[in-house]
C-alpha atoms as a PDB file:
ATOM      1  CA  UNK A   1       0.703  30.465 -26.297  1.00  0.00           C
ATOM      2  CA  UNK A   2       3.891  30.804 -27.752  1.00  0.00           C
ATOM      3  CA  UNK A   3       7.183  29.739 -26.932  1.00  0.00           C
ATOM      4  CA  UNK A   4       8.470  33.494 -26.443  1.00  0.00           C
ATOM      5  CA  UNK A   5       5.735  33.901 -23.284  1.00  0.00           C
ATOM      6  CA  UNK A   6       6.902  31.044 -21.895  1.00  0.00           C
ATOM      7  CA  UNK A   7      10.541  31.708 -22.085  1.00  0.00           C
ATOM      8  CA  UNK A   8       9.225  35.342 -20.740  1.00  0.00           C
ATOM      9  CA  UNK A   9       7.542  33.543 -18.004  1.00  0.00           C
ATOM     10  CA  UNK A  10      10.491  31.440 -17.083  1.00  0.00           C
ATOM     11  CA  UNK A  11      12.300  34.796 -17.317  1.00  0.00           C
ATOM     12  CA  UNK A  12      10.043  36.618 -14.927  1.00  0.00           C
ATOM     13  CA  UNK A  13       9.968  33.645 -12.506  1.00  0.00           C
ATOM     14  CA  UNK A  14      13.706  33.834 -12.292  1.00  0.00           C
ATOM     15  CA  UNK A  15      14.263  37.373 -11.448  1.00  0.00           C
ATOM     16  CA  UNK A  16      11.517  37.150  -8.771  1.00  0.00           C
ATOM     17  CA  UNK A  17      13.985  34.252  -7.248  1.00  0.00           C
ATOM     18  CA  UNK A  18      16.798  36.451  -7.600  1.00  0.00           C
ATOM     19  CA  UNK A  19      14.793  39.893  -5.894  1.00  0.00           C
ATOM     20  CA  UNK A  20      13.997  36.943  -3.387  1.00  0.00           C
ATOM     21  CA  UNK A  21      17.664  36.687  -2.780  1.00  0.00           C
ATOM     22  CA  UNK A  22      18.554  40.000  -2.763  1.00  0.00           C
ATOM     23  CA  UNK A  23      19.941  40.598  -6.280  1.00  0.00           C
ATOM     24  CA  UNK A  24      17.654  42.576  -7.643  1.00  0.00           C
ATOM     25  CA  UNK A  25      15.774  45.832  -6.214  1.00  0.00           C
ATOM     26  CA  UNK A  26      12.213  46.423  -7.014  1.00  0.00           C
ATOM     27  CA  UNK A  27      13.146  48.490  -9.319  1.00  0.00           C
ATOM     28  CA  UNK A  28      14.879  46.108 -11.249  1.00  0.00           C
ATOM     29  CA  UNK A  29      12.222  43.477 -10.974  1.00  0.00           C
ATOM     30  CA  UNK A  30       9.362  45.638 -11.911  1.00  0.00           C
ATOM     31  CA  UNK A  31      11.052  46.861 -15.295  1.00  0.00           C
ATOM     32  CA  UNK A  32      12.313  43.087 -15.772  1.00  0.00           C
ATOM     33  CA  UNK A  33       8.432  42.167 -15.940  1.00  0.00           C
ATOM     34  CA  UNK A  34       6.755  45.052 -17.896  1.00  0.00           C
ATOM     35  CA  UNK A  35       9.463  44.302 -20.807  1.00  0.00           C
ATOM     36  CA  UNK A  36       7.594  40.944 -20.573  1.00  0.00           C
ATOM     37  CA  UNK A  37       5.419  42.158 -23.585  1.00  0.00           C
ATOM     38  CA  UNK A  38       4.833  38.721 -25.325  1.00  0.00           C
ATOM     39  CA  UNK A  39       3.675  37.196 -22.178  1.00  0.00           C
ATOM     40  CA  UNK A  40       1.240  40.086 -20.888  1.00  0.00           C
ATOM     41  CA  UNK A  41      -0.284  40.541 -24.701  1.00  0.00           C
ATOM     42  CA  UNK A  42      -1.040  36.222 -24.481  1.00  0.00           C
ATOM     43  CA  UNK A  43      -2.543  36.253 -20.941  1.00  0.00           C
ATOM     44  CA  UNK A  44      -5.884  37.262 -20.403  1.00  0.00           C
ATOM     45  CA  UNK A  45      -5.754  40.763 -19.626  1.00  0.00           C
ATOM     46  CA  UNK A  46      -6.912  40.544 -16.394  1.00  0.00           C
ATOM     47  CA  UNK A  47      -3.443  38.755 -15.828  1.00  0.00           C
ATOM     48  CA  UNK A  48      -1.252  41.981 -16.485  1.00  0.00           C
ATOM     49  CA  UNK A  49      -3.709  44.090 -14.445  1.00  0.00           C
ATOM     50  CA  UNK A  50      -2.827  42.227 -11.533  1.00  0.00           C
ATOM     51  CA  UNK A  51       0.829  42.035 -12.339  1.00  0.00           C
ATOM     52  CA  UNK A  52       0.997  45.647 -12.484  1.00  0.00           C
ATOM     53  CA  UNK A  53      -0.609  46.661  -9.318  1.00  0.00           C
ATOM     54  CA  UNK A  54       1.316  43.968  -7.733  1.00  0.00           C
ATOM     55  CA  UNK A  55       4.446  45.820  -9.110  1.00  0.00           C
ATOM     56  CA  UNK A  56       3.576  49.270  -7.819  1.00  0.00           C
ATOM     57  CA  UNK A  57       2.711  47.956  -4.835  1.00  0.00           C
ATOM     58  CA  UNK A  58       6.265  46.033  -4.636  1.00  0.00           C
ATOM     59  CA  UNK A  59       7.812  49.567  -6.078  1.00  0.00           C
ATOM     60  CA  UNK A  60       6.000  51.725  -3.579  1.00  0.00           C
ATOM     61  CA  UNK A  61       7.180  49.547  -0.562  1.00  0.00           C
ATOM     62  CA  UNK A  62      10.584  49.750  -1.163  1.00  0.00           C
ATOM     63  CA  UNK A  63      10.740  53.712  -0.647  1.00  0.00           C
ATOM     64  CA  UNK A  64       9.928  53.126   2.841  1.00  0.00           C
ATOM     65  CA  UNK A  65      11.048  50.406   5.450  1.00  0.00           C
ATOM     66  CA  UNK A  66       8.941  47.587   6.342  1.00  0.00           C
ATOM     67  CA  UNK A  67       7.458  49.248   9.324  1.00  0.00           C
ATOM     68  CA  UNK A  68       6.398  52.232   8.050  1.00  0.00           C
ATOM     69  CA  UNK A  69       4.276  50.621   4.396  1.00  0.00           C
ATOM     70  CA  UNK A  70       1.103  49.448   3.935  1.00  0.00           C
ATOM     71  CA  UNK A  71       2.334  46.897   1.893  1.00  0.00           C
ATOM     72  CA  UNK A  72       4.223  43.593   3.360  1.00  0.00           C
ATOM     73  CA  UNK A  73       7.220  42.704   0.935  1.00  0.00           C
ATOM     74  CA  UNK A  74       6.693  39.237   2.117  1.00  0.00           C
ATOM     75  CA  UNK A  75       2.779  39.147   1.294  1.00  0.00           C
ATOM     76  CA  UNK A  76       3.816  40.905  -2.309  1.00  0.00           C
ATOM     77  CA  UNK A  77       6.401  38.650  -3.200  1.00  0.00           C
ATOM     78  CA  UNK A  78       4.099  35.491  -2.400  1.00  0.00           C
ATOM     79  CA  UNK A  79       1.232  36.981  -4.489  1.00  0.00           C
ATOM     80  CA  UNK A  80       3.817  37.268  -7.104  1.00  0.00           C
ATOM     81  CA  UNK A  81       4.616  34.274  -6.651  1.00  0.00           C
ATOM     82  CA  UNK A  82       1.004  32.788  -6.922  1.00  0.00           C
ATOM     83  CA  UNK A  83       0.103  35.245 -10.356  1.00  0.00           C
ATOM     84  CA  UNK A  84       3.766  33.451 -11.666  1.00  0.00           C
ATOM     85  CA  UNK A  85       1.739  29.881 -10.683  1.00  0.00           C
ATOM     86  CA  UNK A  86      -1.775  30.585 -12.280  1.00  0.00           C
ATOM     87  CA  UNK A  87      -0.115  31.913 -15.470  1.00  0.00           C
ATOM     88  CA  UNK A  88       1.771  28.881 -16.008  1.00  0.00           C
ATOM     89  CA  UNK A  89      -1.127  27.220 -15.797  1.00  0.00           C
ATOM     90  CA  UNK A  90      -2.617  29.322 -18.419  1.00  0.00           C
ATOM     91  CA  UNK A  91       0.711  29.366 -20.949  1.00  0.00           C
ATOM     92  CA  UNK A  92       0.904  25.538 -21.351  1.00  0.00           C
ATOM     93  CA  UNK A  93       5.405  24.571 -21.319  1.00  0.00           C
ATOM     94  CA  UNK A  94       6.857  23.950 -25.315  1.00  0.00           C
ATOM     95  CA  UNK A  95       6.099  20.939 -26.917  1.00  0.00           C
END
């Protein structure tokens, strides 16, 4: 892996802290992560499948309130959270 995916990775793991915290919309965090190009081309390609659904899911939510989606922000932002774990695990840090 290069050092570019896992500067993209640190990227993506800090705007899902700052959505977390209310600073970004899903909007913002969704186009944040598909600009991630270096990182989704050096992950298996299974990886940016799953990112992707995870961000339309996230995208879809937030054009209705909690009550009325399918989808639980909480549950999406913890899966996000878990794809963010496994790909570290896959982009090893810079030596």
């Amino acid at each position: 892996m290069t050092d570019t995916a896992h500067h993209q990775l640190a990227t993506l793991s800090q705007a899902l802290q700052a959505f977390e915290r209310g600073e970004h919309t899903a909007a913002t965090l969704s186009t944040l992560a598909r600009q991630q190009t270096t990182l989704l081309t050096d992950l298996p390609p299974r990886y940016g499948e799953v990112l992707l659904n995870l961000l339309d899911r996230l995208e879809s939510g937030a054009l209705f309130s909690e009550e009325s989606c399918s989808f639980s922000q909480k549950d999406l932002v913890a899966n996000l959270q878990m794809w963010l774990d496994k790909a570290r695990g896959v982009v090893p840090g810079p030596n």
